[in-house]
Protein backbone atom coordinates (compact mmCIF):
# COMPACT_ATOMS: atom_id res chain seq x y z
CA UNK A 1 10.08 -14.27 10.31
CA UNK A 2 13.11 -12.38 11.54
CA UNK A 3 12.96 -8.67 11.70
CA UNK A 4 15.80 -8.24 9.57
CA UNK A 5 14.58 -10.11 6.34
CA UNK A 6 11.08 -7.71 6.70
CA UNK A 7 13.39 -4.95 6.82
CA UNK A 8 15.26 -5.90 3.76
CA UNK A 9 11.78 -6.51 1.72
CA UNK A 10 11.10 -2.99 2.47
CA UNK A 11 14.33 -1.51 1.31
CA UNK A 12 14.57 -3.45 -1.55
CA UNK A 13 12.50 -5.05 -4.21
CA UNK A 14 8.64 -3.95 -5.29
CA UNK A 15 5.96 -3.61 -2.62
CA UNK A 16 2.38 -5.06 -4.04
CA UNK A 17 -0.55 -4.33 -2.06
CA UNK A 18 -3.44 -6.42 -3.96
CA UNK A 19 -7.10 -5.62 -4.10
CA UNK A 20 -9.78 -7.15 -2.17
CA UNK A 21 -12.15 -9.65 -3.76
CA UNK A 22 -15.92 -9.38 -3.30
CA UNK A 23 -18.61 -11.04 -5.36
CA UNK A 24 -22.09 -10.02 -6.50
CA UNK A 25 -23.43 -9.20 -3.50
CA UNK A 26 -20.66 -7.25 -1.75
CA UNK A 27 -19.42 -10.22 0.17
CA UNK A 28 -15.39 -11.31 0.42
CA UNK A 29 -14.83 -13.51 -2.13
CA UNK A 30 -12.15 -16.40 -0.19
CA UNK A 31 -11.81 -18.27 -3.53
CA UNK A 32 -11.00 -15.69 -5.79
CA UNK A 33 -9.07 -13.58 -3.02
CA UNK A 34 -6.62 -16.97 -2.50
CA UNK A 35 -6.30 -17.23 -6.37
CA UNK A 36 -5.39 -13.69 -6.48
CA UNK A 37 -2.39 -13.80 -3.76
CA UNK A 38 -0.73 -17.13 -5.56
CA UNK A 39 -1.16 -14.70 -8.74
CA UNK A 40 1.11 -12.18 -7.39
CA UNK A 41 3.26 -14.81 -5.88
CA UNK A 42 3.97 -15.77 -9.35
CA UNK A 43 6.12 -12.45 -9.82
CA UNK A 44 8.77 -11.11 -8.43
CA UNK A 45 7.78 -9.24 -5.47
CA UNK A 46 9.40 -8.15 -2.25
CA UNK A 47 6.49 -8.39 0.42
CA UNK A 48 2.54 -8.46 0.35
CA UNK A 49 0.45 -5.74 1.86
CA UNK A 50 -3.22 -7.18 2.54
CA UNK A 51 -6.37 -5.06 3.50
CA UNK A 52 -4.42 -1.61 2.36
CA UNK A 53 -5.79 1.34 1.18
CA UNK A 54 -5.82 -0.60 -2.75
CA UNK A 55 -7.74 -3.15 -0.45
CA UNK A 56 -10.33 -1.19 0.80
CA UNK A 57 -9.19 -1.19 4.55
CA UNK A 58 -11.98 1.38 5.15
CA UNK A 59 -14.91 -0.85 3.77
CA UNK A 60 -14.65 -4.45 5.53
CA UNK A 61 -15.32 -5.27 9.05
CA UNK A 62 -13.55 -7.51 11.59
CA UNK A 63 -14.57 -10.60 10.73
CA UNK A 64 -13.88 -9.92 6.98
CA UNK A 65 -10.20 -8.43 8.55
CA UNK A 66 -9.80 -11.38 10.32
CA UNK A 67 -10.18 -14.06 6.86
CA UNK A 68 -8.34 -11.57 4.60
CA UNK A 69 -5.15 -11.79 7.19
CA UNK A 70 -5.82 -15.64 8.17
CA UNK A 71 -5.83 -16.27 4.26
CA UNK A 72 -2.80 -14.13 3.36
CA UNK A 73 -0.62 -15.91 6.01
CA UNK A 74 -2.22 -19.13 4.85
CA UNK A 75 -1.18 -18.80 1.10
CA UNK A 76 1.51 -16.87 0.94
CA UNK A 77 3.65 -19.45 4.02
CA UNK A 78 6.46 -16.88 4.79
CA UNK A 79 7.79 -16.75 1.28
CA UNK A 80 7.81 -12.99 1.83
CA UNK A 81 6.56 -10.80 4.48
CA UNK A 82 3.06 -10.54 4.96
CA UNK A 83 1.95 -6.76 6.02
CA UNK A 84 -1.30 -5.95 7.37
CA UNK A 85 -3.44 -2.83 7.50
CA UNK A 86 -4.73 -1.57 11.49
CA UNK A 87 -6.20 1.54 12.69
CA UNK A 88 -9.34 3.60 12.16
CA UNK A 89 -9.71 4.21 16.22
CA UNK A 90 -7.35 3.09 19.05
CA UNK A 91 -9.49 0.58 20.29
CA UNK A 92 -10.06 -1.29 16.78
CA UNK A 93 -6.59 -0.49 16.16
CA UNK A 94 -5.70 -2.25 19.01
CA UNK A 95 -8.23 -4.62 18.50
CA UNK A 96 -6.78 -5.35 14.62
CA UNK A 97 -3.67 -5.96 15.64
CA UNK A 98 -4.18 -8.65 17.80
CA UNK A 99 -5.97 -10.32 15.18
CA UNK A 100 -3.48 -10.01 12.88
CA UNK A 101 -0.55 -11.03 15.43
CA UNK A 102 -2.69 -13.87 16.07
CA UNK A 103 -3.03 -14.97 12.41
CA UNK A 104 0.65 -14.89 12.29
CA UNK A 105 1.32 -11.66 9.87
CA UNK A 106 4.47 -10.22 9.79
CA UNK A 107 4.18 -6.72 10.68
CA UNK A 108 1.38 -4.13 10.56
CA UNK A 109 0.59 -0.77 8.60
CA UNK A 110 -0.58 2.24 10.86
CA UNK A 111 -4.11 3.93 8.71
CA UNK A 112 -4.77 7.22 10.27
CA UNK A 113 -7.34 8.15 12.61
CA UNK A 114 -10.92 7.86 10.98
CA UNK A 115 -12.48 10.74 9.60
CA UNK A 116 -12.07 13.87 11.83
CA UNK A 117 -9.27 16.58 11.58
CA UNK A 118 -6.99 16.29 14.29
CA UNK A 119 -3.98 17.92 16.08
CA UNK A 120 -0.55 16.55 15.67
CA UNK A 121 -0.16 15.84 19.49
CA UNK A 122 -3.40 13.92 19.79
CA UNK A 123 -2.65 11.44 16.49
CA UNK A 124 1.12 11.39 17.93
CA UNK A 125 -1.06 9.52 21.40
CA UNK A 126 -3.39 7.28 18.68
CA UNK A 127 -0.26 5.87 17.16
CA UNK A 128 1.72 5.67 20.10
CA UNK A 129 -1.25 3.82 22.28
CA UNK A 130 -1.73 1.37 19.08
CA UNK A 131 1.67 0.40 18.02
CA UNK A 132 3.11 0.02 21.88
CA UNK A 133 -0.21 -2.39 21.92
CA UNK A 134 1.17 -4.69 19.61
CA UNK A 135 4.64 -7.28 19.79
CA UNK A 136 4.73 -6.71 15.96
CA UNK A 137 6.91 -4.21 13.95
CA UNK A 138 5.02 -1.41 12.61
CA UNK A 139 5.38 0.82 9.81
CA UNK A 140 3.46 4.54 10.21
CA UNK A 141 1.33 5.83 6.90
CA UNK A 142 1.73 9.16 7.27
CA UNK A 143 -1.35 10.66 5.02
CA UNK A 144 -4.37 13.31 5.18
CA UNK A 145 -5.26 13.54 9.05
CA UNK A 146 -2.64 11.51 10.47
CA UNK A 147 -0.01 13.19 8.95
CA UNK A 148 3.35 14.20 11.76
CA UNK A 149 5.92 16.50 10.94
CA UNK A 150 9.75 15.55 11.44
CA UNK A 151 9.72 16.27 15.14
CA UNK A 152 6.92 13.65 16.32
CA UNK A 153 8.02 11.13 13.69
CA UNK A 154 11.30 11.43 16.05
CA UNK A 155 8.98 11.41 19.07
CA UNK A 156 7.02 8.36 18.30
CA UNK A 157 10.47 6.63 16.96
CA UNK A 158 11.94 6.92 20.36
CA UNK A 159 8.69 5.94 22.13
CA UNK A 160 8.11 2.84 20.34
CA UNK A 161 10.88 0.96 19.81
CA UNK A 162 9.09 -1.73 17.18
CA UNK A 163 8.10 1.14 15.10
CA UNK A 164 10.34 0.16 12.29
CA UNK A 165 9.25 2.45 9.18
CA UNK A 166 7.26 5.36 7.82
CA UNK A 167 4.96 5.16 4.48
CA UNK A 168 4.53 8.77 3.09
CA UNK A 169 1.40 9.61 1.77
CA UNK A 170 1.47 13.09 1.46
CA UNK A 171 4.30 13.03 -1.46
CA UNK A 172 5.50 16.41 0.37
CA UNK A 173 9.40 16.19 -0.97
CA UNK A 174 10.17 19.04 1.52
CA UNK A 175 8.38 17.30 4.74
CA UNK A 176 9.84 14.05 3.77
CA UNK A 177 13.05 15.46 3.27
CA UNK A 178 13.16 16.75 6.66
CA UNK A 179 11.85 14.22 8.59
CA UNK A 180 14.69 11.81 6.70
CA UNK A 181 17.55 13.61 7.96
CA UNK A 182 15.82 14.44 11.12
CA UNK A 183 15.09 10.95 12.27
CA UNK A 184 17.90 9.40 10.15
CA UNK A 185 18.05 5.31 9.63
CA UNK A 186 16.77 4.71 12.63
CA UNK A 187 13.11 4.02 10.45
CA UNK A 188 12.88 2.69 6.86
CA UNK A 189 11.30 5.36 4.21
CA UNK A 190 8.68 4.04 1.74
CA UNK A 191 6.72 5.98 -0.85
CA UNK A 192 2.81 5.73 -0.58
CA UNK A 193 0.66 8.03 -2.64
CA UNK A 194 -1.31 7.12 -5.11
CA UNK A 195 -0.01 5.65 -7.95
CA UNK A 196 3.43 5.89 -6.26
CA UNK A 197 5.23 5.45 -9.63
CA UNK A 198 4.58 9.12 -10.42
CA UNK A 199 6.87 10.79 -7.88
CA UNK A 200 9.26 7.56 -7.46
CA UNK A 201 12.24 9.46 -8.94
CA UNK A 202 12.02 12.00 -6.52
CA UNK A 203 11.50 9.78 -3.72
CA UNK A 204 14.43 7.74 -4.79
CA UNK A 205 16.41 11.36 -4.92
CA UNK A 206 15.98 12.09 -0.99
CA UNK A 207 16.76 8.35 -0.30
CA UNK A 208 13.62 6.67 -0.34
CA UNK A 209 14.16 3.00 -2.57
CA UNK A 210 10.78 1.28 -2.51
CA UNK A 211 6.91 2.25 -2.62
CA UNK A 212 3.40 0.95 -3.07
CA UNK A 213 2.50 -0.41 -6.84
CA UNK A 214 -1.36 -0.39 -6.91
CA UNK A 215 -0.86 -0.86 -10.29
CA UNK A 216 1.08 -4.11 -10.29
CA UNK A 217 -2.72 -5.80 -9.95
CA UNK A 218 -3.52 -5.52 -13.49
CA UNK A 219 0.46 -4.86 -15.29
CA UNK A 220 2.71 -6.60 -13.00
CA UNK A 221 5.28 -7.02 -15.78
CA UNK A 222 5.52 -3.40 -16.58
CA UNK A 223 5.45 -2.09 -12.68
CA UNK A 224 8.76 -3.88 -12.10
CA UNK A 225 10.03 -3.01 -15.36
CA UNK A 226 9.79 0.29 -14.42
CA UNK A 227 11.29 -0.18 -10.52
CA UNK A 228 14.08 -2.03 -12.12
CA UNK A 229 14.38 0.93 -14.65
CA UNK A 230 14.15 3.10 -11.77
CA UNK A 231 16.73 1.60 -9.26
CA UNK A 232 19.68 0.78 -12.07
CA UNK A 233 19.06 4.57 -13.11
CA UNK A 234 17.61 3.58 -16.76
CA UNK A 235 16.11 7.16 -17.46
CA UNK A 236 15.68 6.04 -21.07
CA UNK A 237 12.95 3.21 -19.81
CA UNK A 238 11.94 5.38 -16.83
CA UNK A 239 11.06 8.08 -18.84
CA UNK A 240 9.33 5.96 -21.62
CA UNK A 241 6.69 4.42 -19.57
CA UNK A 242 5.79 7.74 -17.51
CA UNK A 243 5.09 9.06 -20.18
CA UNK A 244 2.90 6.24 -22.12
CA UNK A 245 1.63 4.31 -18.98
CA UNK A 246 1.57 6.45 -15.38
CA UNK A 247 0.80 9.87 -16.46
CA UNK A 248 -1.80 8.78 -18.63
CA UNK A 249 -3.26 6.61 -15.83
CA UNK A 250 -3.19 9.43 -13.15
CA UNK A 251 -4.99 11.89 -15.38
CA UNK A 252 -7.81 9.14 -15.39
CA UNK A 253 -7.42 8.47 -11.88
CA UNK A 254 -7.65 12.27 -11.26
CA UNK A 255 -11.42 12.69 -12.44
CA UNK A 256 -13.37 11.24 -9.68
CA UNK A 257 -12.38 10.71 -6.13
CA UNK A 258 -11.86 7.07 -5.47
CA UNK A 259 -10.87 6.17 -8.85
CA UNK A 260 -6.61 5.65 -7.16
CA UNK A 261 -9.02 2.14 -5.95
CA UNK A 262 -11.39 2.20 -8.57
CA UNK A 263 -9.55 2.24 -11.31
CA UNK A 264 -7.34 -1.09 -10.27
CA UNK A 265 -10.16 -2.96 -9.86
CA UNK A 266 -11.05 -2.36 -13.72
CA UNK A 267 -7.93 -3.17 -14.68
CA UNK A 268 -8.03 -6.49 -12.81
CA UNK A 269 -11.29 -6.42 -14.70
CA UNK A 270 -9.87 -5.99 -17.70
CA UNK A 271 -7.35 -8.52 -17.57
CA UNK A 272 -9.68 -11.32 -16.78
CA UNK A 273 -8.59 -11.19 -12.56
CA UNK A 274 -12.17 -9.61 -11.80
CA UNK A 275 -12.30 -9.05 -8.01
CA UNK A 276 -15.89 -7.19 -8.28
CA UNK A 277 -17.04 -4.33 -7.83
CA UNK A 278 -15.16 -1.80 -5.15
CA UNK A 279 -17.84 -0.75 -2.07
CA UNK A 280 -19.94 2.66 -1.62
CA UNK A 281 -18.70 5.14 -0.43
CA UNK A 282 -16.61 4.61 -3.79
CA UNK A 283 -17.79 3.84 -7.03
CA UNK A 284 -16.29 1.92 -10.57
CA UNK A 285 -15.28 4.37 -13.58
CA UNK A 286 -17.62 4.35 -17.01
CA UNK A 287 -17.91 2.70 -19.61
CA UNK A 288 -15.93 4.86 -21.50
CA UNK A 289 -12.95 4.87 -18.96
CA UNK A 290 -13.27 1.06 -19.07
CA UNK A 291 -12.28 1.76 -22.68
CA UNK A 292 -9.69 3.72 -22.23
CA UNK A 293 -7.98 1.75 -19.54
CA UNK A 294 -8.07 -0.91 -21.65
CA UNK A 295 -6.63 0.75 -24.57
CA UNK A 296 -3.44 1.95 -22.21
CA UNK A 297 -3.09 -1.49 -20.69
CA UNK A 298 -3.14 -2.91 -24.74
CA UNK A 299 -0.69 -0.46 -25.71
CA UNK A 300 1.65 -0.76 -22.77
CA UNK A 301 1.92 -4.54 -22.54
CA UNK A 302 4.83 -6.23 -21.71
CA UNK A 303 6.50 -8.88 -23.98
């Protein structure tokens, strides 16, 4: 696929980044993971994100990397870019991207470094060491211990030349702001905390036209309502689902950590698109939040 149509999908149009399917026992579910992607293909998406943060990039191994990329390229046959999640240490960042190059994905998503704190200079040398690895353009997700200010986003710009965008995750306006103006279009912007939705209208403010919908697995009708509210400056509509859909949902999501995954896999529960059960170290809301999902996907639907 040619570099500039992956650009455009990231610039323009919603960014879905679906769940991953496991069954009873905790294993990927192929079937219901294929059934899933030709779901989403149905609507009117700009590019696919596999194995993401919404997919659990933290809980499945190689070999369960390796089918979940294999399969995305496979189903989704270049009708939009295909986007693929690497990192955790250089050497399996390294290591996932050649997978994914060799499955034929379209570009890669840098995670942060697993686990331990770490100083800007040394995750500046883990992203620089894993992205000049790779023949693939890569976008940085700049989040919790991975996070650069301005200066090394310029840094690792100029010292990988297929570095092609930057996914905030920190939804810090001022940060952003100033690594925007300091690096310039030289990298596509994308927003990328959870539940995106919430602080789209400022993103779109500094410049910043497209994000991550988790949400768009269990309402895709109403997530691109609301981007298309957003983007033709609809405040009316905008304003209207905030306040009856996404706020709602975040102050949900806000009660347990893990519930930005958990709670999109009971929605796809709830709408009948069950992809199990997410993995420990996470766990699924209650009963009673199952409820009240359910209620706020009822009231919110889409005609």
């Amino acid at each position: 696929m040619e570099l500039s149509k992956i650009k455009d999908s990231l610039q323009n149009g919603l960014l879905s980044f679906p769940i991953t399917d496991f069954d009873e026992l905790e294993k990927l579910n192929e079937a219901s993971y294929k059934a899933r992607l030709e779901w989403f293909m149905e609507h009117d998406i700009s590019s696919i994100f596999v194995a993401g943060g919404t997919g659990e990039f933290f809980s499945i191994d190689s070999h369960e990397y390796e089918r979940i990329v294999q399969l995305s390229v496979a189903t989704v046959k270049d009708k939009v870019p295909v986007i693929s999640s690497i990192g955790k240490s250089v050497a399996e960042g390294i290591h996932l991207a050649a997978i994914a190059e060799k499955a034929g994905v379209n570009a890669l998503l840098l995670f942060p470094p697993y686990l331990t704190e770490c100083p800007q200079d040394g995750v500046f040398e883990y992203a620089r060491a894993i992205i000049n690895s790779t023949n693939l353009p890569v976008i940085y997700y700049n989040r919790a211990n991975g996070t650069l200010n301005a200066s090394f986003i310029e840094k690792l710009a100029h010292a990988c030349p297929n570095l092609i965008g930057l996914k905030d995750g920190t939804g810090n306006i001022q940060e952003l702001n100033d690594t925007i103006k300091t690096v310039g279009d030289r990298l596509i912007y994308i927003g990328g905390v959870p539940t995106a939705e919430i602080v789209a209208e400022a993103y779109l403010s500094i410049g910043v036209n497209t994000y991550s919908s988790a949400a768009f697995n269990f309402v895709p009708e109403l997530a691109n309502k609301y981007y298309k509210a957003l983007r033709s400056g609809d405040k009316t509509t905008v304003d209207h689902i905030l306040k009856n859909f996404f706020i709602p949902l975040v102050r949900i999501r806000n009660r347990k950590n893990g519930y930005a995954v958990s709670l999109i896999k009971a929605g796809a529960e709830i709408i009948g698109r069950s992809a199990g059960a997410v993995r420990p170290p996470l766990s699924m809301p209650t009963a009673a939040e199952y409820a009240e999902l359910k209620n706020l996907i009822d009231a919110n639907a889409v005609s």
